[in-house]
Protein backbone atom coordinates (compact mmCIF):
# COMPACT_ATOMS: atom_id res chain seq x y z
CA UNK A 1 1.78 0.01 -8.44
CA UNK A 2 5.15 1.02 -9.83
CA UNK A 3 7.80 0.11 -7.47
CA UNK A 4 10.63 2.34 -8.17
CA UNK A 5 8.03 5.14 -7.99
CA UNK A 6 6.82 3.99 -4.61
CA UNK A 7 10.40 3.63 -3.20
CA UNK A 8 11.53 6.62 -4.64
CA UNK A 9 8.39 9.11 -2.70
CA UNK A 10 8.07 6.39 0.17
CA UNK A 11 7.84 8.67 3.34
CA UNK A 12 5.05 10.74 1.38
CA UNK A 13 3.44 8.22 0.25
CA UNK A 14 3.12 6.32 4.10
CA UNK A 15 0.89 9.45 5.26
CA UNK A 16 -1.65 8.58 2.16
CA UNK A 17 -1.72 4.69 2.74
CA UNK A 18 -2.39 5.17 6.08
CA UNK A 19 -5.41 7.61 5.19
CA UNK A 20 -6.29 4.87 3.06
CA UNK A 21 -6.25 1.80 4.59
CA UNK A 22 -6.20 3.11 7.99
CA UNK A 23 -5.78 -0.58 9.74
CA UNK A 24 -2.35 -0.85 8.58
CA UNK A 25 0.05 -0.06 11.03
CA UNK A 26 3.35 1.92 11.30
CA UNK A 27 5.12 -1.33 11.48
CA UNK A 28 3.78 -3.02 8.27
CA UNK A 29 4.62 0.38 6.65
CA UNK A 30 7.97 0.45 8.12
CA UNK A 31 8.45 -3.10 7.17
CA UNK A 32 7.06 -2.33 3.77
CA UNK A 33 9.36 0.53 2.54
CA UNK A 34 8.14 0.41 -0.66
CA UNK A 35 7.49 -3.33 -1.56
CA UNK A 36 4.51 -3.90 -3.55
CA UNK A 37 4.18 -7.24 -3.28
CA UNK A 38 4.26 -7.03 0.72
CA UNK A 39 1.84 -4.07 1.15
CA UNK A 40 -0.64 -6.18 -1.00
CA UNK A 41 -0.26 -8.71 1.35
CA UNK A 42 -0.70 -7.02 4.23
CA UNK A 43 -3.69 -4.92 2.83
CA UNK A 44 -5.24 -8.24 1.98
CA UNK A 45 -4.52 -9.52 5.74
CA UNK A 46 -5.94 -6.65 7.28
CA UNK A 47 -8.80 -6.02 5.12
CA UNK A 48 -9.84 -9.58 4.01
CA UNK A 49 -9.47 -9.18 0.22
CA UNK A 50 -8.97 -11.09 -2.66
CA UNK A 51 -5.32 -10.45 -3.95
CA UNK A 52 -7.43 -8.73 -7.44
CA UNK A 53 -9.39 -6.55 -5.33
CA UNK A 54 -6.16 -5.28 -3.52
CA UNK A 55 -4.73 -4.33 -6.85
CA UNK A 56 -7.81 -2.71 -8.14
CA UNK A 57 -7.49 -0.75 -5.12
CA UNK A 58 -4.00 -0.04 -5.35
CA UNK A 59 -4.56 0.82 -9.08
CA UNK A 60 -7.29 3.33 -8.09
CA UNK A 61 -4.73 4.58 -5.21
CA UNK A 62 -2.03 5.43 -8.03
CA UNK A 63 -4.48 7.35 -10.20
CA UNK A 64 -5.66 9.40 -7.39
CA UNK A 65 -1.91 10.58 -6.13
């Protein structure tokens, strides 16, 4: 995902991740503010996924804002 766009919209953007991956919590969002590289991570924790399936997910995510 772009990262300037993601820091730039993050408190919109935290009600639609959420939707999303629904078993990340307000902390890891919080903690996230708009780092790519650590909301990866933590979808990829939560969820079990390889690193490329996160960001084909992510990808997907971005098209569908």
């Amino acid at each position: 995902m772009n990262e300037d766009r993601i820091k730039g919209q993050w408190k919109q953007l935290k009600g639609k991740l959420k939707a999303r991956w629904g078993e990340l919590t307000d902390d890891d969002l919080d903690v996230a503010q708009g780092d790519a590289q650590y909301l990866s991570g933590k979808i990829q924790e939560r969820y079990g996924l390889t690193k490329d399936e996160v960001q084909k997910q992510l990808k997907e995510f971005e098209r569908d804002l």
